[in-house]
N, C-alpha and C. Protein backbone atom coordinates (compact mmCIF):
# COMPACT_ATOMS: atom_id res chain seq x y z
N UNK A 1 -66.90 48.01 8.09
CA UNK A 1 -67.40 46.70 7.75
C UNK A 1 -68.91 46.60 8.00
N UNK A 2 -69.19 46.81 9.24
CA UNK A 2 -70.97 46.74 9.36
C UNK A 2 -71.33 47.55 8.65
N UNK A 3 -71.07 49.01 8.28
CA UNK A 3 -72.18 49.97 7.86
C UNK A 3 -72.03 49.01 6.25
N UNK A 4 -71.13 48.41 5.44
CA UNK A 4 -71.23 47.55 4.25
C UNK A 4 -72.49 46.96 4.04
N UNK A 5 -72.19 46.26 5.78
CA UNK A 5 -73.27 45.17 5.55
C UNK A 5 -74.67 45.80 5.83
N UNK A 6 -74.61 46.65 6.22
CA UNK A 6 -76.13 47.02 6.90
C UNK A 6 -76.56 48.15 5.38
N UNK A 7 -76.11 48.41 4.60
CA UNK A 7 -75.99 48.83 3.50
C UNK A 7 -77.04 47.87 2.91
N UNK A 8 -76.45 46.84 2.35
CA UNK A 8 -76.40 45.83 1.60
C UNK A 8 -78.13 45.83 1.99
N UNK A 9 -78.35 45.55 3.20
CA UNK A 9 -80.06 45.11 4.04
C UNK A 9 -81.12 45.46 2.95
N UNK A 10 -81.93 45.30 2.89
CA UNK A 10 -82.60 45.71 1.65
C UNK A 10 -84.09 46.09 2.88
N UNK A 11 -84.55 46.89 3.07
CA UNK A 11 -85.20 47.84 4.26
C UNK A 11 -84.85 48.04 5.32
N UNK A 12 -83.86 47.73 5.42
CA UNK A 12 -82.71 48.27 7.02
C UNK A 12 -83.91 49.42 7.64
N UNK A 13 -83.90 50.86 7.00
CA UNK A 13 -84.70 52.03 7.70
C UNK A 13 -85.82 51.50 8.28
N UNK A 14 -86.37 50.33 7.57
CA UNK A 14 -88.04 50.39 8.57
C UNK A 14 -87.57 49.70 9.69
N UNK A 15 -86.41 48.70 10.04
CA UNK A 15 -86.67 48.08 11.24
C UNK A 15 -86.52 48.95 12.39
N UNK A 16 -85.68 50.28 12.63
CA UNK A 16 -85.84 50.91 13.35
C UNK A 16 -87.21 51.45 13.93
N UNK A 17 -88.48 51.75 12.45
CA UNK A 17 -89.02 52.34 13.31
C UNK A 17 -89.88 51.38 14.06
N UNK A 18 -90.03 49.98 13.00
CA UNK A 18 -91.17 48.89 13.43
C UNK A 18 -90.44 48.31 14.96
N UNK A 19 -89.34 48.23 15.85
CA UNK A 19 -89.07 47.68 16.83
C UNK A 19 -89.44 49.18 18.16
N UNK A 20 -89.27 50.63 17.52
CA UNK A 20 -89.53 51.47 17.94
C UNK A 20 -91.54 51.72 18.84
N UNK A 21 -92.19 51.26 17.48
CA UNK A 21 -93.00 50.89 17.83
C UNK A 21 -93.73 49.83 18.24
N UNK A 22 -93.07 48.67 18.04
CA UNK A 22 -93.29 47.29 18.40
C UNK A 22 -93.17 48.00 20.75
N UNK A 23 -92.11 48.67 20.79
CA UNK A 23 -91.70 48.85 22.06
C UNK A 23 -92.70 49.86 22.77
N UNK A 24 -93.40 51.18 22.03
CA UNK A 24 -94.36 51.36 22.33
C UNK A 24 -95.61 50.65 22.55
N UNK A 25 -95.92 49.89 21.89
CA UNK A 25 -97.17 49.35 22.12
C UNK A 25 -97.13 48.76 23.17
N UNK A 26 -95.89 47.80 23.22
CA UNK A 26 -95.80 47.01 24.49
C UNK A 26 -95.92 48.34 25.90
N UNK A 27 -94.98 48.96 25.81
CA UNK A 27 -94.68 49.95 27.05
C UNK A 27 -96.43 50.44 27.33
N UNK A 28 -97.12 51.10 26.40
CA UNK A 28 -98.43 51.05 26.79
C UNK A 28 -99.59 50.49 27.36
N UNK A 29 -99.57 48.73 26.87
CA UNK A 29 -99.86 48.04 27.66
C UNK A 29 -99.71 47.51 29.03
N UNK A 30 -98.37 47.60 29.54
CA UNK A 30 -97.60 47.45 30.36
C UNK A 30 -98.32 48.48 31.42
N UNK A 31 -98.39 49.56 30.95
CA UNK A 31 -98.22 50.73 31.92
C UNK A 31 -100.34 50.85 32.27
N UNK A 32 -100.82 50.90 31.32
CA UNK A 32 -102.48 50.36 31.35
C UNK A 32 -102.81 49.62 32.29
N UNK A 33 -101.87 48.24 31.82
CA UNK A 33 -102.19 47.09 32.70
C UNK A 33 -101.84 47.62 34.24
N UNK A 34 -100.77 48.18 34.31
CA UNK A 34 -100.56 48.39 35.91
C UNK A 34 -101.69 49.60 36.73
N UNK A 35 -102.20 50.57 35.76
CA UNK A 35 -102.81 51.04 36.48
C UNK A 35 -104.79 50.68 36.26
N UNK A 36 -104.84 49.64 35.73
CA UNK A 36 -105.92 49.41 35.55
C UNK A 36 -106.43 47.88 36.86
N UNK A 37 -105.27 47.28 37.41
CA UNK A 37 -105.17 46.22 38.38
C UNK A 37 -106.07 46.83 39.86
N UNK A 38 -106.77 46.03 40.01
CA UNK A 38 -107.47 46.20 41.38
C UNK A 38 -106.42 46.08 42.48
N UNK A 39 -107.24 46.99 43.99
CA UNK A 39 -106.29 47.35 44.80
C UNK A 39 -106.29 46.04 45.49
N UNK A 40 -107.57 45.04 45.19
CA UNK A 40 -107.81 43.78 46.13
C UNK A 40 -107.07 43.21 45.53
N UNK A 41 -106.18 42.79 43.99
CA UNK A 41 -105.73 41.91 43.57
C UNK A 41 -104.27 42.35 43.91
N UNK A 42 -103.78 43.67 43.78
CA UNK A 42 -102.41 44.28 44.24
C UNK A 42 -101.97 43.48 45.41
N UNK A 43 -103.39 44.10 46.39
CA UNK A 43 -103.10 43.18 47.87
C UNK A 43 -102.88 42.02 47.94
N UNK A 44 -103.46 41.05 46.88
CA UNK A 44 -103.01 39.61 47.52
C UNK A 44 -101.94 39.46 46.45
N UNK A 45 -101.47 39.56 45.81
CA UNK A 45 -100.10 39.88 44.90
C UNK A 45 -99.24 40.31 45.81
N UNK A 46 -99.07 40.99 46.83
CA UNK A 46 -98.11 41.54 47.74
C UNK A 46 -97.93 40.52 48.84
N UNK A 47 -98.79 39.69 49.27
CA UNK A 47 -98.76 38.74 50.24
C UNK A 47 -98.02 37.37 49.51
N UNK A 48 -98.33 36.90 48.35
CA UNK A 48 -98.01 35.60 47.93
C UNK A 48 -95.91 35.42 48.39
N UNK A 49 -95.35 36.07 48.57
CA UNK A 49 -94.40 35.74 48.76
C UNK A 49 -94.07 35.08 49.99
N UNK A 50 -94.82 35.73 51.04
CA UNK A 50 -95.03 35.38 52.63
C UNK A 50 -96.04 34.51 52.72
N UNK A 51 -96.94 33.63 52.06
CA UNK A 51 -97.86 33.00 52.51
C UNK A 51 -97.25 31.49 52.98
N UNK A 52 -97.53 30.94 53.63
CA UNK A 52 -96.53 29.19 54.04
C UNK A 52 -97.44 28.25 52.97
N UNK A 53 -96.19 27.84 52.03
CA UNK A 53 -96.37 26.86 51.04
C UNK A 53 -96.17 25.14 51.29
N UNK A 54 -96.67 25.43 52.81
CA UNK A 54 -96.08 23.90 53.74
C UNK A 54 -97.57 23.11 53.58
N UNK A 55 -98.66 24.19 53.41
CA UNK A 55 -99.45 23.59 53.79
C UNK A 55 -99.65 22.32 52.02
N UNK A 56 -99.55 23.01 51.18
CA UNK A 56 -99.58 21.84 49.93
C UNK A 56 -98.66 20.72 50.36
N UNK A 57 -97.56 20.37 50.78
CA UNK A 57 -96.54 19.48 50.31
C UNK A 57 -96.90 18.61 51.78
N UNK A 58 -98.12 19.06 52.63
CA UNK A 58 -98.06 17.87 53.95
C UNK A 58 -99.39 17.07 53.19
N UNK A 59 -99.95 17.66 52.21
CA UNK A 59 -101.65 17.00 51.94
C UNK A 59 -101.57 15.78 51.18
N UNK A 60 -99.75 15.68 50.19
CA UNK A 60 -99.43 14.76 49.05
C UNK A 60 -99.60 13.78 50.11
C-alpha cells in the first residue's frame, strides 16, 4: 500500500536527499557553534543552573 502511494509522489527521490542535507547543514552549524563558544561564556553557562533566582522575586 505505501510503496503505491509513495509511487504516485511526483519527486519522492529528491526529498531524501534535500532533508539529508537540510540535516547536514544544521549538524555543521551545531557542531561550529559549539566549538567556536568562548571558555568565559561556557563558564557562566555552567553556573546558571546554581545561581539563587531569589534574589529577582524579593525586588517585585
Amino acid at each position: 500500500m505505501f510503496n503505491q502511494v509513495f509511487q504516485s509522489v511526483s519527486g519522492i527521490n529528491n526529498y531524501g536527499l534535500i532533508s539529508t542535507i537540510i540535516f547536514v547543514v544544521f549538524f555543521t552549524i551545531v557542531v561550529v557553534h559549539a566549538f567556536s563558544i568562548r571558555k568565559n561564556e561556557l563558564s557562566e553557562f555552567s553556573r546558571m543552573p546554581f545561581e539563587d533566582e531569589t534574589k529577582d522575586s524579593n525586588e517585585v
